[in-house]
C-alpha atoms as a PDB file:
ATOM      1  CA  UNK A   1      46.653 -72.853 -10.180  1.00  0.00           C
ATOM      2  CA  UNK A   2      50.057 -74.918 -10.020  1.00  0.00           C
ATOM      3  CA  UNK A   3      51.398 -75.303  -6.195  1.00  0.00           C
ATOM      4  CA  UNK A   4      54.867 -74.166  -7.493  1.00  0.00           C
ATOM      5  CA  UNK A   5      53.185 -71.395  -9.053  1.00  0.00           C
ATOM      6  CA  UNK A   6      51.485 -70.304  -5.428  1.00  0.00           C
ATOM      7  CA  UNK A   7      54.106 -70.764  -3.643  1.00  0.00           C
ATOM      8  CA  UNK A   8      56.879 -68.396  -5.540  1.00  0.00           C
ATOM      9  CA  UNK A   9      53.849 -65.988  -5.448  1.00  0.00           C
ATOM     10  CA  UNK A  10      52.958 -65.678  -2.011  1.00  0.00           C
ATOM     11  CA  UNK A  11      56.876 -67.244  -0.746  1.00  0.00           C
ATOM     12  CA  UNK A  12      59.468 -65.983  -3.615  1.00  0.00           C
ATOM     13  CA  UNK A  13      60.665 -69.260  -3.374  1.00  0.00           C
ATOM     14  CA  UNK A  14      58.947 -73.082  -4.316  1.00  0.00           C
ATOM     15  CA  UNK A  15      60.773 -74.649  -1.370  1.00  0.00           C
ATOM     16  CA  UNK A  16      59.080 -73.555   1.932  1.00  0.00           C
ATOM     17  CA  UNK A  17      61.717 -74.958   4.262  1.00  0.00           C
ATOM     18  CA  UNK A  18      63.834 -72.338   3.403  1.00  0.00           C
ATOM     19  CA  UNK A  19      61.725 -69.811   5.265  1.00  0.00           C
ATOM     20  CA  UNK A  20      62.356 -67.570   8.016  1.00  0.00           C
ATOM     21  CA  UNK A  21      59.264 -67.671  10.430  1.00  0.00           C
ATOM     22  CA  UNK A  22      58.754 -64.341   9.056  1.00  0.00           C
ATOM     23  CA  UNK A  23      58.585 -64.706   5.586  1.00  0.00           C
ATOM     24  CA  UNK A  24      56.333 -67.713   6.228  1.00  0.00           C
ATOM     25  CA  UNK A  25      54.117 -65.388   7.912  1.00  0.00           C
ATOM     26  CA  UNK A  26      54.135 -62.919   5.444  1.00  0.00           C
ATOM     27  CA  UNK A  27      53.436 -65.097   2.922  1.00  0.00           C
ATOM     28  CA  UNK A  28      50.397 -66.521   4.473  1.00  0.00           C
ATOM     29  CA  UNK A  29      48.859 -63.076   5.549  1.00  0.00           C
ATOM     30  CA  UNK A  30      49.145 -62.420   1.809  1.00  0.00           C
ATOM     31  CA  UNK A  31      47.962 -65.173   0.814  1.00  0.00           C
ATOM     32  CA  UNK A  32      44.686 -64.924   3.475  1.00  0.00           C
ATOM     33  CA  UNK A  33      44.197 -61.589   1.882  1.00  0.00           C
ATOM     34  CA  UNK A  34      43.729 -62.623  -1.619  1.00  0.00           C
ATOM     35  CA  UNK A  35      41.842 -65.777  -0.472  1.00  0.00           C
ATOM     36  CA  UNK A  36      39.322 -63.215   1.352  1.00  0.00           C
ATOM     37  CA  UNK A  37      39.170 -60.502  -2.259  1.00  0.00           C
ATOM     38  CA  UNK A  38      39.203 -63.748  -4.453  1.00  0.00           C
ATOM     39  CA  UNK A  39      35.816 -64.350  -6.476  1.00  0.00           C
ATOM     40  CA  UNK A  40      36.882 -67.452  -9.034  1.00  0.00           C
ATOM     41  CA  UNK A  41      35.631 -70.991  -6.981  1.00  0.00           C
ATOM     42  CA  UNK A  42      38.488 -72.899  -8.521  1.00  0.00           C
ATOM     43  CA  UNK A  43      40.595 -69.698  -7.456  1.00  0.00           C
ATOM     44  CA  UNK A  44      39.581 -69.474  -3.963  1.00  0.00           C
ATOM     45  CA  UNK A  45      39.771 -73.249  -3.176  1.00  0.00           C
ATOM     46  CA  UNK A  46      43.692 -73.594  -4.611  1.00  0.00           C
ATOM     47  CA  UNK A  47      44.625 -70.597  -1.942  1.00  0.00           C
ATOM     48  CA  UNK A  48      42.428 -71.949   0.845  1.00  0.00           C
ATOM     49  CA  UNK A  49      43.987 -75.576   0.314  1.00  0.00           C
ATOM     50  CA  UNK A  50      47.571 -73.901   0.507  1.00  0.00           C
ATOM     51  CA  UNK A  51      46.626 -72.292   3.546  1.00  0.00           C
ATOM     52  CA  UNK A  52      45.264 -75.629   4.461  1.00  0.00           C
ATOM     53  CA  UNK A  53      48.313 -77.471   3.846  1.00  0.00           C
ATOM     54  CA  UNK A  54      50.076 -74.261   5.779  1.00  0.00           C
ATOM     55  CA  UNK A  55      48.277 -74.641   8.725  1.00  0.00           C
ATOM     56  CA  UNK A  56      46.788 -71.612   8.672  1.00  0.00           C
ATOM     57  CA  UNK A  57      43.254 -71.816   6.890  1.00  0.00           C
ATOM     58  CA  UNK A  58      40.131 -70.676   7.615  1.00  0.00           C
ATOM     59  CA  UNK A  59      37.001 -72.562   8.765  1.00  0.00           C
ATOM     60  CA  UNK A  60      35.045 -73.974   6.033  1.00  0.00           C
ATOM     61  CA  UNK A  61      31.651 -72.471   6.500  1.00  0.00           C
ATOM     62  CA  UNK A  62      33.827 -68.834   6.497  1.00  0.00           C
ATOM     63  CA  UNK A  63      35.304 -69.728   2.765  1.00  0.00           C
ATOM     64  CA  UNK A  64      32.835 -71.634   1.002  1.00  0.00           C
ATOM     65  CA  UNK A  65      29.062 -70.284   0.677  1.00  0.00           C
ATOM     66  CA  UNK A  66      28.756 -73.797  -1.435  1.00  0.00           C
ATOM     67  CA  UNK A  67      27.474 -76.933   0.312  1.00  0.00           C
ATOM     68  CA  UNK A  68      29.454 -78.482  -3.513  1.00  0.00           C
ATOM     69  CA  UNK A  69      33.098 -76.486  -2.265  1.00  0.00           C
ATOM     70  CA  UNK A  70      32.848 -77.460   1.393  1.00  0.00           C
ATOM     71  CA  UNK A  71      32.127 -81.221   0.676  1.00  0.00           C
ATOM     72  CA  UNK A  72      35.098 -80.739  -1.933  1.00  0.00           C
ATOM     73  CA  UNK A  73      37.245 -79.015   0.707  1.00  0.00           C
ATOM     74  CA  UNK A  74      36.385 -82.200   3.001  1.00  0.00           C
ATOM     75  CA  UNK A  75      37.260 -84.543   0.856  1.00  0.00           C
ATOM     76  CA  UNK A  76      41.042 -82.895   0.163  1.00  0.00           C
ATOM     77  CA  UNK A  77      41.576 -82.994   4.059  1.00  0.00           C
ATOM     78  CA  UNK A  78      40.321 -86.573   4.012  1.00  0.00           C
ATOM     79  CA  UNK A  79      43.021 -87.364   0.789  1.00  0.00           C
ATOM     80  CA  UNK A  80      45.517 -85.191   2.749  1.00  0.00           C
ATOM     81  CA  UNK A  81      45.342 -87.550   6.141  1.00  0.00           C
ATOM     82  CA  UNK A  82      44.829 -90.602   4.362  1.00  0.00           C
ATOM     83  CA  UNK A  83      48.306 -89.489   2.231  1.00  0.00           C
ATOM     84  CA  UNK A  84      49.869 -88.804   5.520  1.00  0.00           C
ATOM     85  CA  UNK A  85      49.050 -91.984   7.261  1.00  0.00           C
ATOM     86  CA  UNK A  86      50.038 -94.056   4.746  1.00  0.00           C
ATOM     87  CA  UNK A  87      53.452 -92.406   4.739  1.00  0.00           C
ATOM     88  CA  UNK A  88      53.961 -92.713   8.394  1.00  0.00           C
ATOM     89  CA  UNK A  89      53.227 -96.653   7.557  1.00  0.00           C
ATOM     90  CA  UNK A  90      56.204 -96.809   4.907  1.00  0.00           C
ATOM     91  CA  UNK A  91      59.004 -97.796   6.003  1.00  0.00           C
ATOM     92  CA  UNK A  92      62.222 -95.625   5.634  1.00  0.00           C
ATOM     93  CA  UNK A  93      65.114 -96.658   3.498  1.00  0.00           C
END
């Protein structure tokens, strides 16, 4: 699943800063929804990583019965911080 792909899905649109609070919310109650009905792995761990990046994800243990997908899902959040620290340390031009 392609992130621009997810996001005119679930938003309509590919930039999310366009969003009213609403629509924001919609789009992540739908996108909750299908992560919850969603039986593919690779499937359910795109959605629940958009929700992650959203804010708005579920706990682990509730998403993944695999010990494999929840190891997986903790290494994104680790590549996710680590990408965000290292852009707090660049400076601005």
């Amino acid at each position: 699943m392609d992130l621009d792909d997810l996001l005119q899905r679930y938003f309509a649109t590919t930039d999310i800063a366009e969003l009213s609070p609403a629509a924001l919310a919609a789009g992540i109650e739908k996108c909750q929804v299908d992560l919850g009905l969603e039986q593919d792995p690779a499937k359910r761990f795109a959605l629940w990583a958009l929700l992650h990046m959203l804010g708005s994800a579920p706990e682990l243990d509730a998403t993944f019965e695999s010990k494999d997908d929840r190891n997986a899902a903790r290494t994104f959040m680790e590549m996710l911080e680590a990408s965000e620290a290292e852009g707090r340390r660049q400076p601005r031009i």
